[in-house]
C-alpha atoms as a PDB file:
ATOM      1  CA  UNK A   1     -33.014 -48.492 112.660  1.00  0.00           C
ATOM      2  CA  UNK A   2     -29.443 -48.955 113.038  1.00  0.00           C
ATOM      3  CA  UNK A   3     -27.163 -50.307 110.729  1.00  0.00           C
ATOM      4  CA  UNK A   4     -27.541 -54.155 112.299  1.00  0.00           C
ATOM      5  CA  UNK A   5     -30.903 -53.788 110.997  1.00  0.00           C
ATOM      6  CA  UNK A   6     -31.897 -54.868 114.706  1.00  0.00           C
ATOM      7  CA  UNK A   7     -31.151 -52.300 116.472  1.00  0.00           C
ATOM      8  CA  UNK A   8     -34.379 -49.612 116.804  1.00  0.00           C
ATOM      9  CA  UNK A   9     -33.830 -46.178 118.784  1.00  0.00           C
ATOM     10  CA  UNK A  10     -35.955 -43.610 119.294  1.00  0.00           C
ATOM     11  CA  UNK A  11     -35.564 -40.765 121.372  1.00  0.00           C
ATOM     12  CA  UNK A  12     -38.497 -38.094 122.771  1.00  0.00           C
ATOM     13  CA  UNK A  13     -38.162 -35.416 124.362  1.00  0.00           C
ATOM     14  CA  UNK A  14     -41.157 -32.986 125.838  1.00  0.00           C
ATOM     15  CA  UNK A  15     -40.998 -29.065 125.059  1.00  0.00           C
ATOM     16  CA  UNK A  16     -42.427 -26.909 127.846  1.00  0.00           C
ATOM     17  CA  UNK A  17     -44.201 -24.270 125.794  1.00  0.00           C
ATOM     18  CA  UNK A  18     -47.347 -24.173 124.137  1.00  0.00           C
ATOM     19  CA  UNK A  19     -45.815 -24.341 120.569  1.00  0.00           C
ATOM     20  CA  UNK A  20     -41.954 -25.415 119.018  1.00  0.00           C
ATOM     21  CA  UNK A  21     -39.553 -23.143 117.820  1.00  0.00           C
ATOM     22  CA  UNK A  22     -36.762 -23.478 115.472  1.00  0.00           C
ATOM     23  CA  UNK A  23     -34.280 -24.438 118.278  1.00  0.00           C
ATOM     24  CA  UNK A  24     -36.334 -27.302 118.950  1.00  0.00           C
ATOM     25  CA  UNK A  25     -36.269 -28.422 115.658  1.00  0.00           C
ATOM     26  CA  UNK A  26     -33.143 -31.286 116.186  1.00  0.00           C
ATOM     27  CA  UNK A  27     -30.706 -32.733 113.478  1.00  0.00           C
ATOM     28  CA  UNK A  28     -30.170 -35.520 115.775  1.00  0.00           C
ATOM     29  CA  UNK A  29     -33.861 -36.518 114.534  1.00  0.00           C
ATOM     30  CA  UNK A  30     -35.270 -36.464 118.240  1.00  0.00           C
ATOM     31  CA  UNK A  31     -38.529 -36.228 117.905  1.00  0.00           C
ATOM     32  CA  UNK A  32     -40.778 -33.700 120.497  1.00  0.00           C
ATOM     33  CA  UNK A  33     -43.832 -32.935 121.456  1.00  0.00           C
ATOM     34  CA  UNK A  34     -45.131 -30.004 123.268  1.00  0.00           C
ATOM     35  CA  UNK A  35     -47.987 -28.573 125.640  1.00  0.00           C
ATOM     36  CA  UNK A  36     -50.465 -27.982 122.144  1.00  0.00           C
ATOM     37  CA  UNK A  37     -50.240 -32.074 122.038  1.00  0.00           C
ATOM     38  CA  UNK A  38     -51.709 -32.459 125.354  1.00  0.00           C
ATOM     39  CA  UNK A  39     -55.056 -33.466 126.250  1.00  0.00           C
ATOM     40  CA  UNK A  40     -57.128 -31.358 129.175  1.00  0.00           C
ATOM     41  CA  UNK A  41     -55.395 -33.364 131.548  1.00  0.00           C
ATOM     42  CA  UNK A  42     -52.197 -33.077 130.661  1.00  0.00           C
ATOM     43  CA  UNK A  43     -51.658 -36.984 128.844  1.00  0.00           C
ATOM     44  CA  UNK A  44     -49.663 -36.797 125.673  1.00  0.00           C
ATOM     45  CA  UNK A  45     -51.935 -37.644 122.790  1.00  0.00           C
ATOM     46  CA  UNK A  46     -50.997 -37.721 118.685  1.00  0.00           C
ATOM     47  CA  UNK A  47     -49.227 -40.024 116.518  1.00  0.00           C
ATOM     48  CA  UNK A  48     -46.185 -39.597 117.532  1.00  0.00           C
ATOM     49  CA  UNK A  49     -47.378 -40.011 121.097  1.00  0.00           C
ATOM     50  CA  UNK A  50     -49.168 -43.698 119.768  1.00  0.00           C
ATOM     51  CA  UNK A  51     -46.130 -45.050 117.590  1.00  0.00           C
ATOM     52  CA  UNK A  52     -44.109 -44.485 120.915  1.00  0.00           C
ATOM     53  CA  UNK A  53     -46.006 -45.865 123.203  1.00  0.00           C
ATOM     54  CA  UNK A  54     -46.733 -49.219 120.966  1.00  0.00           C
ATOM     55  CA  UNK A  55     -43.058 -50.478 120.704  1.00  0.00           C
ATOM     56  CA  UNK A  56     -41.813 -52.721 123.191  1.00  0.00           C
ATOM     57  CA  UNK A  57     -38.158 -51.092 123.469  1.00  0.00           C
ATOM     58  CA  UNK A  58     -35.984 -53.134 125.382  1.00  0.00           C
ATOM     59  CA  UNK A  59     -34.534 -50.130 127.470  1.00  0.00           C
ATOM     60  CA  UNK A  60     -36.278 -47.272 128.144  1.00  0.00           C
ATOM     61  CA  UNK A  61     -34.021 -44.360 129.511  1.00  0.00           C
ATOM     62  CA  UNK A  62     -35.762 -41.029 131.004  1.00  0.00           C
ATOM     63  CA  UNK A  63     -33.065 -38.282 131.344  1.00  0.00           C
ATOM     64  CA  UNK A  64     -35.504 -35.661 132.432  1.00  0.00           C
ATOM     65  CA  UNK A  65     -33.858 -34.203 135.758  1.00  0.00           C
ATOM     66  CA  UNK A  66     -37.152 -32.701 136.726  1.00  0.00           C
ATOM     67  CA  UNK A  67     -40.922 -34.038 137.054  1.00  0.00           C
ATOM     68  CA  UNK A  68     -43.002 -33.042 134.224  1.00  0.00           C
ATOM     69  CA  UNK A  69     -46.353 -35.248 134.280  1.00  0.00           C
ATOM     70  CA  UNK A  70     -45.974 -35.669 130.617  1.00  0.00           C
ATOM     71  CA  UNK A  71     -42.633 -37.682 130.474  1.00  0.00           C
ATOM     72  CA  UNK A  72     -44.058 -39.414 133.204  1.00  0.00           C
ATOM     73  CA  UNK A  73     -47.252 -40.302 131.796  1.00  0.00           C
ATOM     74  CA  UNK A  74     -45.264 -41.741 128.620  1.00  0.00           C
ATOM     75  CA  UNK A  75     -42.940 -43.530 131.122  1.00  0.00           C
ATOM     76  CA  UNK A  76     -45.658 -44.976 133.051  1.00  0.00           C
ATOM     77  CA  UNK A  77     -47.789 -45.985 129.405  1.00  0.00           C
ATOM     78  CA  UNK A  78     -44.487 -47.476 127.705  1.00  0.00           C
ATOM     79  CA  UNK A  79     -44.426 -51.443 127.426  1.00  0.00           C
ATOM     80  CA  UNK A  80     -40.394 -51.276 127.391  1.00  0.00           C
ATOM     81  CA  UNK A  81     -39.081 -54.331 128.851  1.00  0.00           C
ATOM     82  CA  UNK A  82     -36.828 -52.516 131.200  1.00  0.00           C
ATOM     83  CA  UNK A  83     -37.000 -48.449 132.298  1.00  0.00           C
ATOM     84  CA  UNK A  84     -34.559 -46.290 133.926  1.00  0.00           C
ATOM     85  CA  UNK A  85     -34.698 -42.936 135.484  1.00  0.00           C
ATOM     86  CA  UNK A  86     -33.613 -40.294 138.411  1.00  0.00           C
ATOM     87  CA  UNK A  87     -35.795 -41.034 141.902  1.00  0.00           C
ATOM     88  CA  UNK A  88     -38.955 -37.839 141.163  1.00  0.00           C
ATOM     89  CA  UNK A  89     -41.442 -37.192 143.857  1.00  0.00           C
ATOM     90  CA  UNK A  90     -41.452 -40.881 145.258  1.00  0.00           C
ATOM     91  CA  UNK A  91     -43.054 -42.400 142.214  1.00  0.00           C
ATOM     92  CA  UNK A  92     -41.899 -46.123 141.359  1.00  0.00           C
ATOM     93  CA  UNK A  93     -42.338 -46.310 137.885  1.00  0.00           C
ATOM     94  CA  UNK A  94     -39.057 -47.688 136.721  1.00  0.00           C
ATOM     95  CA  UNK A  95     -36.972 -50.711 137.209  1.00  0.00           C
ATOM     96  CA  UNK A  96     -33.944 -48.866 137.938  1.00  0.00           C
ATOM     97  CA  UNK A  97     -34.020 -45.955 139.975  1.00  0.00           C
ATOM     98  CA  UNK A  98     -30.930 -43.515 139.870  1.00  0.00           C
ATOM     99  CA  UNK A  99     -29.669 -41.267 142.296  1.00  0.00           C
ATOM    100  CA  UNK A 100     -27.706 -38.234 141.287  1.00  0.00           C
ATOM    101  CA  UNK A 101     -26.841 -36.641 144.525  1.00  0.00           C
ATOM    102  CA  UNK A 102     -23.344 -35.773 143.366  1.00  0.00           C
ATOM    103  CA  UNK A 103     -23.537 -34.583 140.234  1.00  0.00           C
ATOM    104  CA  UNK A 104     -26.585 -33.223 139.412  1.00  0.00           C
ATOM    105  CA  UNK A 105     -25.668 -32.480 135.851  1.00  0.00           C
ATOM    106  CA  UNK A 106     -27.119 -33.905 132.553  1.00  0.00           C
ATOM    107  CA  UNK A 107     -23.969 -35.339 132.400  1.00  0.00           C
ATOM    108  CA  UNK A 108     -23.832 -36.770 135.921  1.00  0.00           C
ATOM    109  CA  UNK A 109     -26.583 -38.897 134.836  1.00  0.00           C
ATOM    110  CA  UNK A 110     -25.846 -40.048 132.520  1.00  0.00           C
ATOM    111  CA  UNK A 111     -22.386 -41.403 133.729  1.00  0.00           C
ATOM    112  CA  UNK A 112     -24.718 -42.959 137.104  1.00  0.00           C
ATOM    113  CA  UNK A 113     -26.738 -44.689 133.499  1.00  0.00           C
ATOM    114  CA  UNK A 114     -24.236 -45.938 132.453  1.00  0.00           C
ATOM    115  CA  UNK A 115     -22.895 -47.286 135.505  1.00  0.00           C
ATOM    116  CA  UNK A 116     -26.056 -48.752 136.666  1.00  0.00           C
ATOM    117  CA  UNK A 117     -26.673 -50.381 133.097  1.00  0.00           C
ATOM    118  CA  UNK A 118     -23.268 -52.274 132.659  1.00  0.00           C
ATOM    119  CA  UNK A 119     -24.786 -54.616 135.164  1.00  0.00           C
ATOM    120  CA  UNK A 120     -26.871 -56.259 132.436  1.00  0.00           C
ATOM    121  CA  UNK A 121     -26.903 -57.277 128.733  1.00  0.00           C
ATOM    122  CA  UNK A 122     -27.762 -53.998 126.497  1.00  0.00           C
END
């Protein structure tokens, strides 16, 4: 909770591996899950999963450059009022679809984000 005490952000992120190492571990309290958390067909599942997937965020930002059917999955379950993320395998899931043709750095798009958001209240 930020400061305003209205302000809630949360951030996810998915580890590719069957378990998390140290380097995982963040001090910019991210939270992540990894491939141990998934069910046999690949769906996030846990607490952490749960608390996530019951708050209605306003904005809901995937940065993932790459499809991974467990981001998706979470981006597809969220009840955020508004999602944004890169065009992946012509799936429609959010209301803002970004194109980083460009730049196809992390940084890239996150400037196209940026861009793309100013364009409403957040």
């Amino acid at each position: 909770v930020a400061k305003d005490n209205r302000t809630y952000i949360s951030a996810l992120g998915y580890v590719d591996f069957t378990r998390k190492y140290f380097e995982h571990i963040s001090v910019l309290h991210i939270d992540c899950f990894a491939k141990n958390q998934l069910n046999w067909f690949g769906k996030p599942k846990g607490v952490l999963i749960s608390n996530f997937l019951k708050y209605e965020f306003d904005l809901l930002i995937d940065l993932s450059q790459l499809y991974h059917f467990p981001l998706m999955y979470i981006a597809t379950a969220s009840i955020a009022r508004h999602k944004v993320g890169l065009s992946k395998m012509d799936l429609n899931i959010y209301d803002s679809l970004i194109s980083n043709t460009k730049n196809k750095s992390l940084n890239g798009l996150i400037l196209n984000i940026k861009h793309n958001l100013k364009y409403y209240e957040y």
